[in-house]
N, C-alpha and C. Protein backbone atom coordinates (compact mmCIF):
# COMPACT_ATOMS: atom_id res chain seq x y z
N UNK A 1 -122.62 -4.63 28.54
CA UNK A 1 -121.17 -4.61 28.47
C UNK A 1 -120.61 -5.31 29.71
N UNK A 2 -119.36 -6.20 29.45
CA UNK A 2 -119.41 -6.78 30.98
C UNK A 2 -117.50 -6.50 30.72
N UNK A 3 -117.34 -6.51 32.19
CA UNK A 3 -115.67 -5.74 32.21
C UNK A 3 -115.00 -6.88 32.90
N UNK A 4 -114.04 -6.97 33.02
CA UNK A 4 -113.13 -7.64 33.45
C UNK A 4 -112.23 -7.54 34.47
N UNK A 5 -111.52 -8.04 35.64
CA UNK A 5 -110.85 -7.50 36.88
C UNK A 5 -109.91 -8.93 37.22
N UNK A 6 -108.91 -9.15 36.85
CA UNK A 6 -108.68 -10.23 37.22
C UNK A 6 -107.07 -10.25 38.63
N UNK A 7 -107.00 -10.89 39.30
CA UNK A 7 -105.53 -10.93 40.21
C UNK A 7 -104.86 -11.98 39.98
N UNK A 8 -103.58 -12.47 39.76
CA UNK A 8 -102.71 -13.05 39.40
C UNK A 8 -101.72 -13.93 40.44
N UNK A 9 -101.91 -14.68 40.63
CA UNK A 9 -100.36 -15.55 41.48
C UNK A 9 -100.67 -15.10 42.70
N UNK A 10 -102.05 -15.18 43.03
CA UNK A 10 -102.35 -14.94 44.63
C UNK A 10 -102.28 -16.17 45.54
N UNK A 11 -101.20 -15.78 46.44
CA UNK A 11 -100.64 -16.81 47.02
C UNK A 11 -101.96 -17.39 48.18
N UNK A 12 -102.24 -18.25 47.80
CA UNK A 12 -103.66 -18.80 48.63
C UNK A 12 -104.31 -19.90 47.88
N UNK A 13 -104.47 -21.54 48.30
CA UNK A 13 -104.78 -22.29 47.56
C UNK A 13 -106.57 -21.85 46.91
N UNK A 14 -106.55 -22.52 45.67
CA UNK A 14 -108.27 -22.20 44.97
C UNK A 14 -109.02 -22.64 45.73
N UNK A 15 -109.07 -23.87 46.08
CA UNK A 15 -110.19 -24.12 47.27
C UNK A 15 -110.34 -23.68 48.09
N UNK A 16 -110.06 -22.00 49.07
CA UNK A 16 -110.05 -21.40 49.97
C UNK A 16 -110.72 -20.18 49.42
N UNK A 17 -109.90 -19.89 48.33
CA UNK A 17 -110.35 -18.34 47.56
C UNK A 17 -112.29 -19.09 47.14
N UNK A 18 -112.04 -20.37 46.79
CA UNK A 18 -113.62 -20.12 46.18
C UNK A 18 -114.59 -20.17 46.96
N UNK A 19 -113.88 -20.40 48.22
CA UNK A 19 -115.24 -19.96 49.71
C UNK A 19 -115.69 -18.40 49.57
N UNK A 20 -114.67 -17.92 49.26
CA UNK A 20 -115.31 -16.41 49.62
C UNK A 20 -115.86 -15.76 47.94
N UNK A 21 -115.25 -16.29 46.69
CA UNK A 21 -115.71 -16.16 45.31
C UNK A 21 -116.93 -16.37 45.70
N UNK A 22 -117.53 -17.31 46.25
CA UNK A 22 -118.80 -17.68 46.03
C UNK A 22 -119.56 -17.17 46.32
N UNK A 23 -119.76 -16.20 47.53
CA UNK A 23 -120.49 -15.42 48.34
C UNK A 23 -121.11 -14.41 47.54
N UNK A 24 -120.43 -13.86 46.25
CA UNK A 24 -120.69 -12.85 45.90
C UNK A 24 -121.47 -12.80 44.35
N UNK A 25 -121.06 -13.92 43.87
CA UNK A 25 -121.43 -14.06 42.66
C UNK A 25 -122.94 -14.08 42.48
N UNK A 26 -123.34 -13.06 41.37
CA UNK A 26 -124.67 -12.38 40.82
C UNK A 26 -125.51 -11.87 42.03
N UNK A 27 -124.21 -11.30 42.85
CA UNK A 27 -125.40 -9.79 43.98
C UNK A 27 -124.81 -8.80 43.39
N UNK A 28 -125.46 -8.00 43.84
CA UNK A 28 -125.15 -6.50 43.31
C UNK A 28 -123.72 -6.01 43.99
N UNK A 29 -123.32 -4.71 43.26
CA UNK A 29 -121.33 -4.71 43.76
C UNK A 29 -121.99 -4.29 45.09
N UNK A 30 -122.50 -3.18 45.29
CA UNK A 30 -122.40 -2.65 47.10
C UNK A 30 -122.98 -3.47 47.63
N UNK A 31 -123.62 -5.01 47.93
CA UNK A 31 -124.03 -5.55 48.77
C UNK A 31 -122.76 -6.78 48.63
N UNK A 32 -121.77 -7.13 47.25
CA UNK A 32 -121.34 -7.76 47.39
C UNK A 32 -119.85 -7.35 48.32
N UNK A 33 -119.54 -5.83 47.95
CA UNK A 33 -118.76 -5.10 48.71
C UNK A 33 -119.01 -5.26 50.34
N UNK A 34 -120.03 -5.27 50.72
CA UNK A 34 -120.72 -5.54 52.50
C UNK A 34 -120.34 -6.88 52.38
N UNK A 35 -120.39 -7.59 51.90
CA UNK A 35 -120.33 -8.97 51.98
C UNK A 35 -119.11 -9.51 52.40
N UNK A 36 -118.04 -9.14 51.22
CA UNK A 36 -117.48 -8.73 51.54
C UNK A 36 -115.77 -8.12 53.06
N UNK A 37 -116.28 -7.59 53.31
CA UNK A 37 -115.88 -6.42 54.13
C UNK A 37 -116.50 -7.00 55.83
N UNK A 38 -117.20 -8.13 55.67
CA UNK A 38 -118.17 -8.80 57.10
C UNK A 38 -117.35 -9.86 56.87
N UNK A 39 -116.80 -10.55 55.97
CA UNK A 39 -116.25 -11.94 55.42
C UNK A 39 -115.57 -12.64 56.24
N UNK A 40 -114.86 -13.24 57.61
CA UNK A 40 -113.92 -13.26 57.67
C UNK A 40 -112.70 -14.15 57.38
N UNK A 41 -111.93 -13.92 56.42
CA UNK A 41 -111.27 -14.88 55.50
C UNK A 41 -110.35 -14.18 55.24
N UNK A 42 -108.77 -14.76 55.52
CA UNK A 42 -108.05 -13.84 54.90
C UNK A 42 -107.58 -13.30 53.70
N UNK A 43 -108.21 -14.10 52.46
CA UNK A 43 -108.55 -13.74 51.22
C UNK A 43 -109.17 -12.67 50.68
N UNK A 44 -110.38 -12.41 51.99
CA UNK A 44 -111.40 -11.35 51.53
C UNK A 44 -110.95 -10.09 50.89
N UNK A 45 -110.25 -9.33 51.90
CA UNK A 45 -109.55 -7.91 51.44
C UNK A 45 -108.91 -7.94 50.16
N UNK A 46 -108.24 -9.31 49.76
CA UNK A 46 -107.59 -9.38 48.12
C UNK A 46 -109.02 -9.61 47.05
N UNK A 47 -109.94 -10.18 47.55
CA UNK A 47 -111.30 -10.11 46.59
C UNK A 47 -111.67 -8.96 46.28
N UNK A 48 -111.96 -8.18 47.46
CA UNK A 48 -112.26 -6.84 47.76
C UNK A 48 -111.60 -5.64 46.83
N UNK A 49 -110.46 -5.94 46.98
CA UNK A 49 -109.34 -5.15 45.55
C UNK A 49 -109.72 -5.26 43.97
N UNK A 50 -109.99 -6.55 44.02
CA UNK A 50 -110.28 -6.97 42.30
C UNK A 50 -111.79 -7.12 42.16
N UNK A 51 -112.75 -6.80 43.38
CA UNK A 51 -114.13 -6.23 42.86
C UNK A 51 -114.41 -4.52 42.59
N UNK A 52 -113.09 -3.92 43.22
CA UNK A 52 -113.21 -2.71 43.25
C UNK A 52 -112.13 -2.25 41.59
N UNK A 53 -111.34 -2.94 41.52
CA UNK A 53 -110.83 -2.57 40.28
C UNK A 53 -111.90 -2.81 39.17
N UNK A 54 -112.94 -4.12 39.00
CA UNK A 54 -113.38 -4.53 37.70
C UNK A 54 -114.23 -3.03 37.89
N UNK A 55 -115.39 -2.80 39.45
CA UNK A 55 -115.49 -1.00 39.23
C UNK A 55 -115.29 -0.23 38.55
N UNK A 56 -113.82 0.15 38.79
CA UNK A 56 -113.18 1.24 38.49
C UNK A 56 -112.87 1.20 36.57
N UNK A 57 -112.84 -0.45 35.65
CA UNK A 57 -112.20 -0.71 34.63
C UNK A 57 -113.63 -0.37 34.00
N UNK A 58 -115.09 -0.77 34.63
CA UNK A 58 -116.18 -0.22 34.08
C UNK A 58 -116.06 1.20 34.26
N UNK A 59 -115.69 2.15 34.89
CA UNK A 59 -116.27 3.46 34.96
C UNK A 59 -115.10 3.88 34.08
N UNK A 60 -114.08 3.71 34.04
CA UNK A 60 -112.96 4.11 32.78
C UNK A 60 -113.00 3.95 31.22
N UNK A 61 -114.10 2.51 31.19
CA UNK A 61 -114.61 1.95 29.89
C UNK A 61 -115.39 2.87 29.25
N UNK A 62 -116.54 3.37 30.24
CA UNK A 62 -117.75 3.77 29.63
C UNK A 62 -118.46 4.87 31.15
N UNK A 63 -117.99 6.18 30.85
CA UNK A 63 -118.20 7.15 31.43
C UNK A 63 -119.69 7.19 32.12
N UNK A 64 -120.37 6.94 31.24
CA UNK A 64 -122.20 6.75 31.43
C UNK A 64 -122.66 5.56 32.43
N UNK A 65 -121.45 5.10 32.32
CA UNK A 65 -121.93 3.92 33.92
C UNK A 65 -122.84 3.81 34.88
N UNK A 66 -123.83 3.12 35.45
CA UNK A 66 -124.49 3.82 36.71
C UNK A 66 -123.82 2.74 37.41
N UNK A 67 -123.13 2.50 38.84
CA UNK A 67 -122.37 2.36 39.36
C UNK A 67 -123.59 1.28 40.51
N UNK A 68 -124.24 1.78 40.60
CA UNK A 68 -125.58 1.25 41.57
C UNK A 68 -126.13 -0.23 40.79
N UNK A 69 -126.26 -0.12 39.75
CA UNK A 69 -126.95 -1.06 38.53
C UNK A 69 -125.73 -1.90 38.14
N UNK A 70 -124.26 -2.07 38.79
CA UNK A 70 -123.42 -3.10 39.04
C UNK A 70 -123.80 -4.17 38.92
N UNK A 71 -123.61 -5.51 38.97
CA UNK A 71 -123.64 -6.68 38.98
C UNK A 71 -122.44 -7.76 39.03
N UNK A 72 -122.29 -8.82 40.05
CA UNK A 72 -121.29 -9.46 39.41
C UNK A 72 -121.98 -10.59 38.83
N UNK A 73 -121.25 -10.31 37.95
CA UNK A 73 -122.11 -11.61 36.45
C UNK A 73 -121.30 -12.54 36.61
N UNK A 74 -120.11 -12.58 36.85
CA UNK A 74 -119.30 -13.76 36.73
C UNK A 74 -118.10 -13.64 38.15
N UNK A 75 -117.94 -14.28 38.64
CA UNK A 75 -116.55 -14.63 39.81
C UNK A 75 -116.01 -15.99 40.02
N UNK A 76 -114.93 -16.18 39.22
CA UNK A 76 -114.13 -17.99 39.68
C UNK A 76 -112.95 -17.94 40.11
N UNK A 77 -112.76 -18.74 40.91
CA UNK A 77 -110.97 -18.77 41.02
C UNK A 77 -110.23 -19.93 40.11
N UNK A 78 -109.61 -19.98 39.04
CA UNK A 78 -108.12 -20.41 38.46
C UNK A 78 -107.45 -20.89 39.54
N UNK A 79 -106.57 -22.54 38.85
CA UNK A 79 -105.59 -22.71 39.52
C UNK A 79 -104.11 -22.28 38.85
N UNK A 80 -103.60 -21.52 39.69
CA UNK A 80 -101.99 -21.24 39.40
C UNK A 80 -101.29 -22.23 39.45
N UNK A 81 -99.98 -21.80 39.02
CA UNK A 81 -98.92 -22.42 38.90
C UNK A 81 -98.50 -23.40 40.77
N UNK A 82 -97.87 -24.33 40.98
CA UNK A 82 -97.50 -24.89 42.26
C UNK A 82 -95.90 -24.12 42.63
N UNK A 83 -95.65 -24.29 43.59
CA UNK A 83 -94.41 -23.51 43.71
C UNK A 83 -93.90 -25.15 44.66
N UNK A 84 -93.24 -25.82 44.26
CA UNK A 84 -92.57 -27.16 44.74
C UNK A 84 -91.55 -26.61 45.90
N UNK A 85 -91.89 -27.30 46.76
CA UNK A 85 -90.62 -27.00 48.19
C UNK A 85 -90.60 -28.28 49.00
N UNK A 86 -89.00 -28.15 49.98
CA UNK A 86 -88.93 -29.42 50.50
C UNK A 86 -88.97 -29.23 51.60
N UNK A 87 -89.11 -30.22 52.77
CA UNK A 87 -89.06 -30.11 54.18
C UNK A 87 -88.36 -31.43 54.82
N UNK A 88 -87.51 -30.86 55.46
CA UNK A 88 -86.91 -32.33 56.15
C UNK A 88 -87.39 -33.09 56.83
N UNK A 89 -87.10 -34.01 56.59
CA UNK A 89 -87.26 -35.67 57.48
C UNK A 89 -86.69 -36.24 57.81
N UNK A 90 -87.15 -37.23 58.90
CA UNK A 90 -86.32 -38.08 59.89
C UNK A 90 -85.22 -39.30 58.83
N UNK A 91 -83.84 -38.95 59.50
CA UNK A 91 -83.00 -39.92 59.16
C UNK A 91 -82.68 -39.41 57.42
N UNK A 92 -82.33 -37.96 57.57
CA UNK A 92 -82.02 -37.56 56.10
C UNK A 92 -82.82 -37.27 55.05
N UNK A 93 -83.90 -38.21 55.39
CA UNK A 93 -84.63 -37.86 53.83
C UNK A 93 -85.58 -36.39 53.82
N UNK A 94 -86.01 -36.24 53.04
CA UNK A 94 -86.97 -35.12 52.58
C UNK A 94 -88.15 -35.30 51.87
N UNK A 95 -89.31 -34.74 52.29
CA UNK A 95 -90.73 -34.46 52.08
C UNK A 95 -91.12 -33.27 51.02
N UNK A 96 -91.57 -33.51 50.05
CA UNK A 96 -91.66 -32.71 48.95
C UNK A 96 -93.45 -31.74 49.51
N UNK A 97 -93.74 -30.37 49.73
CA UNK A 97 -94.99 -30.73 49.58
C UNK A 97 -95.25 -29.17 48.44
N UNK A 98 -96.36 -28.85 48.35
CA UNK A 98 -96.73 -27.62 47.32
C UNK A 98 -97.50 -26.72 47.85
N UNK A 99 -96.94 -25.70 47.36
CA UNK A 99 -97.65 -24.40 47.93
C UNK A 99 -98.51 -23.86 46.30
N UNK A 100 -99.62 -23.34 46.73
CA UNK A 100 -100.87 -23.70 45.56
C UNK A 100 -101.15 -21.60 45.45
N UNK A 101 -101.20 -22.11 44.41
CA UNK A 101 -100.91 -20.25 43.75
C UNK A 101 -102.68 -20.33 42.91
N UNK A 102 -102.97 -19.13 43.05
CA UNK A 102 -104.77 -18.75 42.76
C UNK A 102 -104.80 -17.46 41.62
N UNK A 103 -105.49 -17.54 40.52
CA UNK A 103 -105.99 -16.58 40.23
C UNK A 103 -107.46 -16.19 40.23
N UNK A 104 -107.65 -14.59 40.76
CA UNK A 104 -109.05 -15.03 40.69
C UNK A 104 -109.72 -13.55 39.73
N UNK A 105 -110.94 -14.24 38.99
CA UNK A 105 -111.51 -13.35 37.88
C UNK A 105 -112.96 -12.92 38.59
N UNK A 106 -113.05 -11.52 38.04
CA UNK A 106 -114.54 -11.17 38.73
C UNK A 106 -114.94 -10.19 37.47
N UNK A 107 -115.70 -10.36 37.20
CA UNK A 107 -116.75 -10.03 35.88
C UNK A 107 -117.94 -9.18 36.36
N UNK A 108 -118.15 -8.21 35.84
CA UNK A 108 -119.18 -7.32 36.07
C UNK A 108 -120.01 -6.36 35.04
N UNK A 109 -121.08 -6.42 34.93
CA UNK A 109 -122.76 -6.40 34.17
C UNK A 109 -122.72 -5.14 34.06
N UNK A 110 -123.66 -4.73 33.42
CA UNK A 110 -124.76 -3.13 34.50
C UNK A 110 -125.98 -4.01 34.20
N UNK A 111 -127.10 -3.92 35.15
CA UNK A 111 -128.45 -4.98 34.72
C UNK A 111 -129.12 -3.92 33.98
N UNK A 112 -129.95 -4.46 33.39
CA UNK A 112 -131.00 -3.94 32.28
C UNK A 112 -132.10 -3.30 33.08
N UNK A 113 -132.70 -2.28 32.82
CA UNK A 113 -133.44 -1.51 33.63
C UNK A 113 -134.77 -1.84 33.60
């Protein structure tokens, strides 16, 4: 059975979030949780949330869970929507640049015994 955990419109471009996505994908949750939690990225703690929710969406799914026998089977970051803004420039004009919006999905197993 594999569960689902996903975060939405996390303000942080994808190519930053998938430094720390990457770290974790197909270790086990409590070593990916250490992983984690040592990370230092300011993304980490928002990973950290949505590895602990897909957790929590497995143990709500299916009571019989073993929690140890975790896995992340799957972790990517999505690109969001751009949020367009301007910044001034010399002699009137204006500089368009984009602020880059992330979603990120984390997928989780129980492994086969």
């Amino acid at each position: 059975m594999q569960v689902k955990a996903e975060a939405r419109y996390i303000r942080v471009s994808p190519q930053k979030a998938r430094l720390v996505v990457d770290l974790i994908r197909g270790q086990q949750v409590e070593k990916a949780r250490t992983t984690l939690r040592t990370t230092n990225k300011r993304i980490a703690p928002t990973v950290v949330k949505v590895l602990e929710s897909a957790i929590a969406n497995a143990t709500s799914r299916n009571e019989d869970v073993d929690v140890d026998r975790l896995i992340v089977s799957e972790a990517y970051v999505n690109e969001g929507p751009r949020m367009k803004r301007v910044r001034p420039a010399p002699m009137g004009r204006a500089y368009r640049y984009q602020r880059r919006l992330a979603h990120i999905v984390i997928k989780v197993t129980e492994k086969e015994a």
